[in-house]
PDB file of N, CA and C in Angstrom:
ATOM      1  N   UNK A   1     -23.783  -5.154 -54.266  1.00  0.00           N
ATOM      2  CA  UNK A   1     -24.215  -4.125 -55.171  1.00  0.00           C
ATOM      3  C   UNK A   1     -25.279  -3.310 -54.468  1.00  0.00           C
ATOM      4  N   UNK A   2     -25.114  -2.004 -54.714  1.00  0.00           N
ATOM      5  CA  UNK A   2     -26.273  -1.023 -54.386  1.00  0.00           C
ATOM      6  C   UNK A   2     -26.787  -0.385 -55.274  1.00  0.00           C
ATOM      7  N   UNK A   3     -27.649   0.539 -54.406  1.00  0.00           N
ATOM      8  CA  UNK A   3     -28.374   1.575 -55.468  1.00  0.00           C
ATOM      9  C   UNK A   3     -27.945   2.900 -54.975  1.00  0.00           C
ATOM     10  N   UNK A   4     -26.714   3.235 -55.618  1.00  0.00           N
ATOM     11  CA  UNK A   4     -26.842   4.711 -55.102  1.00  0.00           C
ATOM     12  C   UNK A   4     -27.247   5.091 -53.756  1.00  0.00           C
ATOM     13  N   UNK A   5     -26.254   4.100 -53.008  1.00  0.00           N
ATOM     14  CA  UNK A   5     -26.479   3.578 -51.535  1.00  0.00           C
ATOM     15  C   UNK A   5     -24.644   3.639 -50.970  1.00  0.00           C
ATOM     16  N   UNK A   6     -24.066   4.642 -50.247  1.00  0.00           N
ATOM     17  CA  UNK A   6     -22.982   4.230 -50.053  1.00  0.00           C
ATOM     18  C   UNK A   6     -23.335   4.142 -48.119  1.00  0.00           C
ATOM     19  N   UNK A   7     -22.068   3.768 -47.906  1.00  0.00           N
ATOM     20  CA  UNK A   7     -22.059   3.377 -46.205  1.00  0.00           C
ATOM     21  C   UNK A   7     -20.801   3.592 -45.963  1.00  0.00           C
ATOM     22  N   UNK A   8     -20.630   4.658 -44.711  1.00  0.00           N
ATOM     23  CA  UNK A   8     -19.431   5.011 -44.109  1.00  0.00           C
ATOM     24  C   UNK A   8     -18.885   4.297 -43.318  1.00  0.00           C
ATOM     25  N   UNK A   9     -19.752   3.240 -42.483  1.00  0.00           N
ATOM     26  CA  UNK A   9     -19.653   2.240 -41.709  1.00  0.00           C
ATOM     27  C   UNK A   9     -20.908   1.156 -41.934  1.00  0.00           C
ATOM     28  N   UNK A  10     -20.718   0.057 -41.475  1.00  0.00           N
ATOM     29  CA  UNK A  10     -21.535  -1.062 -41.603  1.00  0.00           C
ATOM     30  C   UNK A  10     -21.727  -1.565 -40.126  1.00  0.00           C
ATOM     31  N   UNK A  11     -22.761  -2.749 -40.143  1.00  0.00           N
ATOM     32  CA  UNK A  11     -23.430  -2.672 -39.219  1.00  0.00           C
ATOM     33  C   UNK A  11     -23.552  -4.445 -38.897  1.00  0.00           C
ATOM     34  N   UNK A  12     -23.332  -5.071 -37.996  1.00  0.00           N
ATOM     35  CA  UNK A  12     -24.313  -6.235 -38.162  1.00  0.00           C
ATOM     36  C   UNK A  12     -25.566  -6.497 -37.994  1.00  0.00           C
ATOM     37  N   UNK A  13     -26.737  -5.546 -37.613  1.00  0.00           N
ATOM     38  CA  UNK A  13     -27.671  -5.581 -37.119  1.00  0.00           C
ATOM     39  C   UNK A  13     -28.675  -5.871 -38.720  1.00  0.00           C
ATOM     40  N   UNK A  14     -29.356  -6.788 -38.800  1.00  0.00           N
ATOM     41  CA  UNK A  14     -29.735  -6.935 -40.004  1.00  0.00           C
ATOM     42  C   UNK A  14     -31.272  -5.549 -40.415  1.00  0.00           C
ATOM     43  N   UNK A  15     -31.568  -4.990 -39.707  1.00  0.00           N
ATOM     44  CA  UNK A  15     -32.706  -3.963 -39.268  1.00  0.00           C
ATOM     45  C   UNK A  15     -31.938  -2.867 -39.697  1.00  0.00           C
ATOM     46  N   UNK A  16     -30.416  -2.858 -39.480  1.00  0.00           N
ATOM     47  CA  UNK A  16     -29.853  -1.090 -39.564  1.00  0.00           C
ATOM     48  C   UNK A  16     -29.841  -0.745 -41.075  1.00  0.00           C
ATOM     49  N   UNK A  17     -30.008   0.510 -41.122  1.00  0.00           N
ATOM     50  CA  UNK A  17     -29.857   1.321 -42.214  1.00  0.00           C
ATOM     51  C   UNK A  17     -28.362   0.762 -42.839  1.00  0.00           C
ATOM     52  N   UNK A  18     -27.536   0.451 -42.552  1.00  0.00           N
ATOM     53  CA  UNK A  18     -26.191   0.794 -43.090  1.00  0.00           C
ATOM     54  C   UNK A  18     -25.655  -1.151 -42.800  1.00  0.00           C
ATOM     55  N   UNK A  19     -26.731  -1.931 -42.613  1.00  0.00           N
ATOM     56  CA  UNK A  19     -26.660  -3.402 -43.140  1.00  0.00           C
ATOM     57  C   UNK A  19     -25.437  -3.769 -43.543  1.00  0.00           C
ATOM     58  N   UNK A  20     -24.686  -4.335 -43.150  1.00  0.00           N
ATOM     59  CA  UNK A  20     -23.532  -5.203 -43.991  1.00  0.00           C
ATOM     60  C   UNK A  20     -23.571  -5.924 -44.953  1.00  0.00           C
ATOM     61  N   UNK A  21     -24.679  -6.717 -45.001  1.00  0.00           N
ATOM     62  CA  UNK A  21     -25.225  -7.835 -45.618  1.00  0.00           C
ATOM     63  C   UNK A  21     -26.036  -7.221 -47.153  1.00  0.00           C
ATOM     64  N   UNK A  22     -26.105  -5.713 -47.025  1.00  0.00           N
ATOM     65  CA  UNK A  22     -27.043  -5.323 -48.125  1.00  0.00           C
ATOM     66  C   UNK A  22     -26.873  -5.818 -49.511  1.00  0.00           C
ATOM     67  N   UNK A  23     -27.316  -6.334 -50.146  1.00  0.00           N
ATOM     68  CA  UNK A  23     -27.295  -6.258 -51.745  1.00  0.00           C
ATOM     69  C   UNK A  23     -27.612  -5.641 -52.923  1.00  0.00           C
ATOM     70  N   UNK A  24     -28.770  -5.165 -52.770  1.00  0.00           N
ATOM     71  CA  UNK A  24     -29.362  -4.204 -53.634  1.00  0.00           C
ATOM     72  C   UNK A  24     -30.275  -3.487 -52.716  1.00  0.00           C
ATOM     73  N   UNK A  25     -30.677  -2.203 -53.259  1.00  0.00           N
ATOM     74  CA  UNK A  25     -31.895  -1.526 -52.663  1.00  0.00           C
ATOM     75  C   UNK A  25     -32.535  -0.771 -53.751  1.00  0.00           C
ATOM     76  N   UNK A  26     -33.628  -1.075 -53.220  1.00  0.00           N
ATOM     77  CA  UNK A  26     -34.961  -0.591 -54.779  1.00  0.00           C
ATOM     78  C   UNK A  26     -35.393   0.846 -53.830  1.00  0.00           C
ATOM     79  N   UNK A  27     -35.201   1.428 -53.880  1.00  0.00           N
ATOM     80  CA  UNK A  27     -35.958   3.152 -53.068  1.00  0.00           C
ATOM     81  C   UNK A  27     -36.130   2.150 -51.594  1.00  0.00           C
ATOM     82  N   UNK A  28     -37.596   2.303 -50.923  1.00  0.00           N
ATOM     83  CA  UNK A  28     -37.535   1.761 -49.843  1.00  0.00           C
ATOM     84  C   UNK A  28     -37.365   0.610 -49.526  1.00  0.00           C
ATOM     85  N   UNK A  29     -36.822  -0.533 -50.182  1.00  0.00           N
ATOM     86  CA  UNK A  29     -36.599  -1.447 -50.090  1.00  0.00           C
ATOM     87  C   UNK A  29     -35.144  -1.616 -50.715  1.00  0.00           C
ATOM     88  N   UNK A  30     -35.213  -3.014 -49.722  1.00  0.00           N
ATOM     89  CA  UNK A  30     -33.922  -3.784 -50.286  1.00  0.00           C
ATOM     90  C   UNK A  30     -33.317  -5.060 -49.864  1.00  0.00           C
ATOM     91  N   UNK A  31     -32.398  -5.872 -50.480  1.00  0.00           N
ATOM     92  CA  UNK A  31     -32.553  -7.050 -50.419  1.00  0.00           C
ATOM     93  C   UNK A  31     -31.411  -7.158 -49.427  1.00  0.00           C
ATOM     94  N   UNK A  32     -31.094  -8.201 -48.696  1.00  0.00           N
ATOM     95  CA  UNK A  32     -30.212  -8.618 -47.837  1.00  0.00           C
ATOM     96  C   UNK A  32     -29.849  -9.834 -47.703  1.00  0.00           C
ATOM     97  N   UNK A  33     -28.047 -10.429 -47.441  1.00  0.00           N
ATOM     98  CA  UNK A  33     -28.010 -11.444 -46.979  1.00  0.00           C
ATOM     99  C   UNK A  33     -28.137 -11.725 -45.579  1.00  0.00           C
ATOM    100  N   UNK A  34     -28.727 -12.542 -44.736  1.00  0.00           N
ATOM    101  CA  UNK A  34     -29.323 -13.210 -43.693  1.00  0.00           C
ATOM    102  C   UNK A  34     -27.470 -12.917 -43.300  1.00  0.00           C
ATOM    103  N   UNK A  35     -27.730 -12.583 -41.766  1.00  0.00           N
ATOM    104  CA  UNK A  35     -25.860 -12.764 -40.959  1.00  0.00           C
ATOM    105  C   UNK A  35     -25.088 -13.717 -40.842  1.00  0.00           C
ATOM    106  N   UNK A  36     -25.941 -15.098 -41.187  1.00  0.00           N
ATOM    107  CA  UNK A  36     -25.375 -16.621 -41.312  1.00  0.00           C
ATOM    108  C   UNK A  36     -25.590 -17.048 -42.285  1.00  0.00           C
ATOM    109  N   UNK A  37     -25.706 -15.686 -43.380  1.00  0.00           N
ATOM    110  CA  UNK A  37     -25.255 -16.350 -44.440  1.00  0.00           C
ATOM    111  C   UNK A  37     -26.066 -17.680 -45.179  1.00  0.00           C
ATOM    112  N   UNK A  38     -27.563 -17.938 -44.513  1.00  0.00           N
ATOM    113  CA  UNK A  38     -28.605 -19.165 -45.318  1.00  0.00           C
ATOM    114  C   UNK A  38     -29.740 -18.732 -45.640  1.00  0.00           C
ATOM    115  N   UNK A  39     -30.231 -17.409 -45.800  1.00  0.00           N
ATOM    116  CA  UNK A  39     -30.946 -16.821 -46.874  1.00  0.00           C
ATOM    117  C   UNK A  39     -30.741 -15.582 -46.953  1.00  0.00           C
ATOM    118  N   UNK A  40     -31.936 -15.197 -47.682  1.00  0.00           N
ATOM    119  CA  UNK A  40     -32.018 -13.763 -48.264  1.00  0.00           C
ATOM    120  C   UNK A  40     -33.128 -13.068 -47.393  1.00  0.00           C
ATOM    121  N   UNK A  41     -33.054 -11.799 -47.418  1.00  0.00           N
ATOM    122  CA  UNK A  41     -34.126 -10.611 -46.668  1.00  0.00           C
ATOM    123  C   UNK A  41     -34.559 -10.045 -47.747  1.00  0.00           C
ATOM    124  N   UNK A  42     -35.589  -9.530 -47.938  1.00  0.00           N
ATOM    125  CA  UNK A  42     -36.688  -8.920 -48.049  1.00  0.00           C
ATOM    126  C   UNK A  42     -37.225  -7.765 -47.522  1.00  0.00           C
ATOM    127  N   UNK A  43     -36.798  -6.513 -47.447  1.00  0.00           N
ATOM    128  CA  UNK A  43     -36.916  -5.606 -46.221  1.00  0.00           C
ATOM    129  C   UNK A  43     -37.635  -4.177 -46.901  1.00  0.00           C
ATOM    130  N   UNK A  44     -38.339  -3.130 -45.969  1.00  0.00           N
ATOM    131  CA  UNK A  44     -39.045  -2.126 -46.523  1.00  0.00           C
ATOM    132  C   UNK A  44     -38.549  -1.192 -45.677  1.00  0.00           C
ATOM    133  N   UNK A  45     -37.720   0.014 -46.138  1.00  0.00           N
ATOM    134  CA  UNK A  45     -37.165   0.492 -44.782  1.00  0.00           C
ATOM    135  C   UNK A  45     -38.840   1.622 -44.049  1.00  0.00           C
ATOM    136  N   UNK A  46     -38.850   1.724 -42.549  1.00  0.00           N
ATOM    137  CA  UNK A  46     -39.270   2.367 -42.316  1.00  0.00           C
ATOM    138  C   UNK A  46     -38.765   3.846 -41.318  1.00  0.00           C
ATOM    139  N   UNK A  47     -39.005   4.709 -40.632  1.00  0.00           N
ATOM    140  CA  UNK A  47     -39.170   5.278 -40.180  1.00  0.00           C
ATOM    141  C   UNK A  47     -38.066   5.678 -38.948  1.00  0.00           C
ATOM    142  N   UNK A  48     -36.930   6.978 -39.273  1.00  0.00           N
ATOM    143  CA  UNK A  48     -35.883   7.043 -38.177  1.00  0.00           C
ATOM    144  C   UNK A  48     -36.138   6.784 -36.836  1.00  0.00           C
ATOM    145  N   UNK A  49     -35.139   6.335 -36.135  1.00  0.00           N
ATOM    146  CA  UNK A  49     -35.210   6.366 -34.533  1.00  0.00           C
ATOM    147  C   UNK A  49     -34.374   6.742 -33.729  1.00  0.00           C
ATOM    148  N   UNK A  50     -34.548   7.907 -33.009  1.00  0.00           N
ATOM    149  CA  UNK A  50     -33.412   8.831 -32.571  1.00  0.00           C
ATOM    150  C   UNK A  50     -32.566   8.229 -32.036  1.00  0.00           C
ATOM    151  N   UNK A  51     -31.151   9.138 -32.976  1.00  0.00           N
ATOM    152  CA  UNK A  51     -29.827   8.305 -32.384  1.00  0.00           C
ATOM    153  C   UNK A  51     -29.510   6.902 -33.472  1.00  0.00           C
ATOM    154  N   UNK A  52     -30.671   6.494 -34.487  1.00  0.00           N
ATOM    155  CA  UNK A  52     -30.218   4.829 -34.768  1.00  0.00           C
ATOM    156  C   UNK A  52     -30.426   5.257 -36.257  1.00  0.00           C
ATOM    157  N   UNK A  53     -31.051   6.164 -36.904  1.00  0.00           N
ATOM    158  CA  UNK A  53     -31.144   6.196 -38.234  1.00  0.00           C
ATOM    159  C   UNK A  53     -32.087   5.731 -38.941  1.00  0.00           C
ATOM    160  N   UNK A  54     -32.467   5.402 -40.124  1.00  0.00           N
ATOM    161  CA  UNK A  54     -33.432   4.201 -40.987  1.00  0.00           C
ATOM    162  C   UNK A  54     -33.099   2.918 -40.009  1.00  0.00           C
ATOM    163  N   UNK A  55     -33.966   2.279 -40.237  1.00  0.00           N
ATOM    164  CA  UNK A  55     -34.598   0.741 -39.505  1.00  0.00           C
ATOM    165  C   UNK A  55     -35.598   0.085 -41.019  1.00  0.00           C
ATOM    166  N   UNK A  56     -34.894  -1.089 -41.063  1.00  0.00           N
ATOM    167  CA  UNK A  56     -35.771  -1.835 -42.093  1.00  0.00           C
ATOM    168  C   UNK A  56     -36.529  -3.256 -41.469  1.00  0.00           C
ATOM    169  N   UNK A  57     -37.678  -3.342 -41.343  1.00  0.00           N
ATOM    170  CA  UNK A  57     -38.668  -4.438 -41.709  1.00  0.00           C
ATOM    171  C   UNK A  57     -38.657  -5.377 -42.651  1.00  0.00           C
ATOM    172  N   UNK A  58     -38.290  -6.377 -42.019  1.00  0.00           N
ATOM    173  CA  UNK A  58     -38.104  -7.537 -43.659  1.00  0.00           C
ATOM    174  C   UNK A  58     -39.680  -8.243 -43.308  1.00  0.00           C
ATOM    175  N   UNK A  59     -39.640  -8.285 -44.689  1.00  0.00           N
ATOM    176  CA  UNK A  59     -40.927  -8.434 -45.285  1.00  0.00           C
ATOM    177  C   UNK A  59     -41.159 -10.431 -45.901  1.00  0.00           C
ATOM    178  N   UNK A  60     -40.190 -11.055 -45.671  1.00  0.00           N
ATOM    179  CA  UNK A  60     -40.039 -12.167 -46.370  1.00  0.00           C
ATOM    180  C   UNK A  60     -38.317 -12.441 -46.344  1.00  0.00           C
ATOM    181  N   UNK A  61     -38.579 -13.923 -46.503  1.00  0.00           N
ATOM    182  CA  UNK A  61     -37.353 -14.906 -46.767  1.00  0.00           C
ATOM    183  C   UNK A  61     -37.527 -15.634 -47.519  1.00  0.00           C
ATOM    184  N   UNK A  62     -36.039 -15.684 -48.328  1.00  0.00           N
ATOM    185  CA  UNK A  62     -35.963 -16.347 -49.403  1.00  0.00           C
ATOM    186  C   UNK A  62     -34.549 -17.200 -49.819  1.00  0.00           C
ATOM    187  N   UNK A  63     -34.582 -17.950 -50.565  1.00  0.00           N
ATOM    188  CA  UNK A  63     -33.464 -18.686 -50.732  1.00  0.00           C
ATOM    189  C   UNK A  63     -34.045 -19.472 -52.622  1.00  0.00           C
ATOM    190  N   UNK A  64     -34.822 -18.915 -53.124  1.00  0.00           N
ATOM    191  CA  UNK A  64     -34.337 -19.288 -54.450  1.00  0.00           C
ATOM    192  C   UNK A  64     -35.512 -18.141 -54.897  1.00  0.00           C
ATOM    193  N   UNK A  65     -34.659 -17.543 -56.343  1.00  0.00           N
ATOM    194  CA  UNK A  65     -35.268 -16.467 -57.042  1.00  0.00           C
ATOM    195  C   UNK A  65     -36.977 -16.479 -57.140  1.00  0.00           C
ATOM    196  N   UNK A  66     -37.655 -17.386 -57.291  1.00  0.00           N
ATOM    197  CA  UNK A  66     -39.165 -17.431 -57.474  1.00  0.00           C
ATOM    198  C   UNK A  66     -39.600 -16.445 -56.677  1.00  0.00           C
ATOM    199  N   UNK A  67     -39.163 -17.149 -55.297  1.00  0.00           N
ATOM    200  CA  UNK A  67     -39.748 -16.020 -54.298  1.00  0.00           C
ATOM    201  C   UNK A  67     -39.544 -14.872 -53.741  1.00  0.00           C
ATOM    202  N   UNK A  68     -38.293 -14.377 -54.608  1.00  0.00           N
ATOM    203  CA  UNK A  68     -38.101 -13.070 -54.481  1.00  0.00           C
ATOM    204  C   UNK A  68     -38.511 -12.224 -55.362  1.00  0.00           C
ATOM    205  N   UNK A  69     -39.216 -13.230 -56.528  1.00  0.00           N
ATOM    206  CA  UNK A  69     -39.678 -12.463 -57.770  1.00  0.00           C
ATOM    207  C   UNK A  69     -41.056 -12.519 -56.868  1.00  0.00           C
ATOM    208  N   UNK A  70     -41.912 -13.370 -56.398  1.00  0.00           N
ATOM    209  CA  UNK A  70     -43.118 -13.203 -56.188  1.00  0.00           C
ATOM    210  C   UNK A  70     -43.060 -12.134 -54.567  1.00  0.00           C
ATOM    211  N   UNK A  71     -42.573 -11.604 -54.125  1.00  0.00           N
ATOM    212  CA  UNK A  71     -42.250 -10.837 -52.916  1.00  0.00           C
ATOM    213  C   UNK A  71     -42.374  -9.358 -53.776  1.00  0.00           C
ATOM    214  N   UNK A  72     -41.290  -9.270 -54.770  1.00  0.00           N
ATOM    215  CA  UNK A  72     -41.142  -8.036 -55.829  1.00  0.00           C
ATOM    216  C   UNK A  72     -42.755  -7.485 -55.930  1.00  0.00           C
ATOM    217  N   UNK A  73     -43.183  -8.800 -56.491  1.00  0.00           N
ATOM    218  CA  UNK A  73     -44.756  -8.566 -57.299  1.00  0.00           C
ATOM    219  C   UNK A  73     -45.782  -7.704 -56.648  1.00  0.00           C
ATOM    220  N   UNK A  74     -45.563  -8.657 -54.865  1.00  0.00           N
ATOM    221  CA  UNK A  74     -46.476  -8.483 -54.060  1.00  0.00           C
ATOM    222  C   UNK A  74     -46.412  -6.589 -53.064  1.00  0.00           C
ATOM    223  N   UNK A  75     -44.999  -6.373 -53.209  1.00  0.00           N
ATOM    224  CA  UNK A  75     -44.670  -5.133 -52.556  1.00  0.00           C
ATOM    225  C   UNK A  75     -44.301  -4.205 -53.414  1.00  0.00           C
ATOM    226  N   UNK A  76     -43.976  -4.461 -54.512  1.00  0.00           N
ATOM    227  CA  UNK A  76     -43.303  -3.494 -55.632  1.00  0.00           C
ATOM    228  C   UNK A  76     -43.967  -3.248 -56.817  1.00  0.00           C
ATOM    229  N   UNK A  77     -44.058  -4.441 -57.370  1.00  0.00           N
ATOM    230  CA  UNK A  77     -45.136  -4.608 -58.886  1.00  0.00           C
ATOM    231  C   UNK A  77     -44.066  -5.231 -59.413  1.00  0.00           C
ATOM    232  N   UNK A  78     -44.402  -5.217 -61.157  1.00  0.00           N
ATOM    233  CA  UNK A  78     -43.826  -6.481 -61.539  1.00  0.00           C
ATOM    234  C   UNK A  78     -42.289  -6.283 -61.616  1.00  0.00           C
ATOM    235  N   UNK A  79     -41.898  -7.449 -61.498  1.00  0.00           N
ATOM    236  CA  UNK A  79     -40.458  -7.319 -61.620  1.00  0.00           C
ATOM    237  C   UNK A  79     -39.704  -6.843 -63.017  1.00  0.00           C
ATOM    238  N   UNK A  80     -38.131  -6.427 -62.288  1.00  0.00           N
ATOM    239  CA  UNK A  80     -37.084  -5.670 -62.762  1.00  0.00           C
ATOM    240  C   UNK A  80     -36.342  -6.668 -63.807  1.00  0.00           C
ATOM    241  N   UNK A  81     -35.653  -6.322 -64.474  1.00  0.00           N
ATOM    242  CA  UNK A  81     -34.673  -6.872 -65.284  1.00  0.00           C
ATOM    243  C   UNK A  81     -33.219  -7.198 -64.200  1.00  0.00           C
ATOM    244  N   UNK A  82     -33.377  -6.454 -62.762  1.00  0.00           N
ATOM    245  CA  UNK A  82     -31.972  -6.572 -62.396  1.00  0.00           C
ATOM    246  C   UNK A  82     -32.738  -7.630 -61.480  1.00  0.00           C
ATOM    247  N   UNK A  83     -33.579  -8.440 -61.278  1.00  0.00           N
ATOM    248  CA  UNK A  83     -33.637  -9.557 -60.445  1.00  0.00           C
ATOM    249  C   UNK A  83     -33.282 -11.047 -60.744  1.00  0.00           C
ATOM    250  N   UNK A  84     -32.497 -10.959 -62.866  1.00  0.00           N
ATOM    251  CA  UNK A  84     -32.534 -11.952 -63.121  1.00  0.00           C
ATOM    252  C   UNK A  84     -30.923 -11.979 -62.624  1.00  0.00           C
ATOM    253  N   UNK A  85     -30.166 -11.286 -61.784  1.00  0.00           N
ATOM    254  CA  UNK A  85     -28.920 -11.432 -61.288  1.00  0.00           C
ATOM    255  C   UNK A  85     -28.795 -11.855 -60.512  1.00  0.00           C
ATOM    256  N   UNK A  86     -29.902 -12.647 -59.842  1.00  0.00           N
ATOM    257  CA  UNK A  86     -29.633 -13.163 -58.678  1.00  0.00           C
ATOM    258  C   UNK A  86     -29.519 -14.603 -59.196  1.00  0.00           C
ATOM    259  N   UNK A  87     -29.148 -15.765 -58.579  1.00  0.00           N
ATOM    260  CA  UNK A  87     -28.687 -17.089 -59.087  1.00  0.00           C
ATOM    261  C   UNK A  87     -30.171 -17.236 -58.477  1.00  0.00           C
ATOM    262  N   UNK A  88     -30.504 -18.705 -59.344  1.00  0.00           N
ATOM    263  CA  UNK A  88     -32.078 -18.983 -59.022  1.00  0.00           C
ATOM    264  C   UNK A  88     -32.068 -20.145 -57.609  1.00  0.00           C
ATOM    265  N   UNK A  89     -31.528 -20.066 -56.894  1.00  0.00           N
ATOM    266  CA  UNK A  89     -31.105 -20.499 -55.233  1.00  0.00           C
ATOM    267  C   UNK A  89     -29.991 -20.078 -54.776  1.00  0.00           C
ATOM    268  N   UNK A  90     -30.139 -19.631 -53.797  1.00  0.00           N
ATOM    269  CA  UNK A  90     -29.166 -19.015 -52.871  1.00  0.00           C
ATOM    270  C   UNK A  90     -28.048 -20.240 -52.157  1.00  0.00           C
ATOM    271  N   UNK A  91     -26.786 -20.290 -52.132  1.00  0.00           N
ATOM    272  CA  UNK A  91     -26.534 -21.060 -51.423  1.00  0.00           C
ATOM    273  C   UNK A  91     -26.010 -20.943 -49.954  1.00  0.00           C
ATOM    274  N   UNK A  92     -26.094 -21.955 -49.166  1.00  0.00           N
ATOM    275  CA  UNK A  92     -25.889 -21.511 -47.742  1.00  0.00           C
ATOM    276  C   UNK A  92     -24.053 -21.133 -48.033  1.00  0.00           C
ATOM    277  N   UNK A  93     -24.320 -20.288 -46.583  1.00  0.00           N
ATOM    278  CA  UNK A  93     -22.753 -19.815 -46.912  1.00  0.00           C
ATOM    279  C   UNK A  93     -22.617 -18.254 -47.677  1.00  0.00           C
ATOM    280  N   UNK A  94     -23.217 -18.297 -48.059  1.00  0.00           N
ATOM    281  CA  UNK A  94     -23.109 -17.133 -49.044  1.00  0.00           C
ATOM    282  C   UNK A  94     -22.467 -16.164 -48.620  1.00  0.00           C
ATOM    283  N   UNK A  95     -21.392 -14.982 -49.422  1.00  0.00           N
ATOM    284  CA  UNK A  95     -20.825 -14.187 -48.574  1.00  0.00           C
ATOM    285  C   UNK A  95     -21.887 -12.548 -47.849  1.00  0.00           C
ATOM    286  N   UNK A  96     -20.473 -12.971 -46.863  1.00  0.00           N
ATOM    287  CA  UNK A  96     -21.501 -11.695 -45.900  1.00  0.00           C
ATOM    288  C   UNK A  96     -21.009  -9.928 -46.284  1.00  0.00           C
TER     289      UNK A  96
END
């Protein structure tokens, strides 16, 4: 799921703008599955780089909802109603 986020191509690079792994994105942020699939990202996008596009900074890892609610808190403010969609642990494996 996105936010009013589409992608013409995808990426494996977990840093690229156009993420494979993306799940949601809140404006400059957004959440990600890890490339192996055993947690979650946490990311703030920053600043183009010629030739490569947006580049995101993950900010935290996670693997059960608490701490993606307390990550929310700490970079965003209080949390959303769409964070109770996440299952409250991630399981390994998860799709990519």
């Amino acid at each position: 799921m996105t936010d009013d986020h589409t992608h013409s191509t995808t990426e494996h690079r977990e840093c690229a703008d156009n993420y494979l792994g993306e799940a949601l994105r809140l404006g400059p942020y957004r959440i990600a599955v890890c490339r192996d699939g055993l947690q979650c990202l946490f990311q703030r996008q920053r600043g183009a780089i010629v030739g490569g596009g947006a580049q995101f900074d993950t900010l935290g890892y996670f693997r059960i909802r608490d701490v993606l609610e307390r990550l929310h808190r700490a970079h965003i403010g209080p949390e959303t109603d769409i964070l109770a969609s996440f299952p409250d642990r991630i399981k390994r494996g998860v799709a990519k």
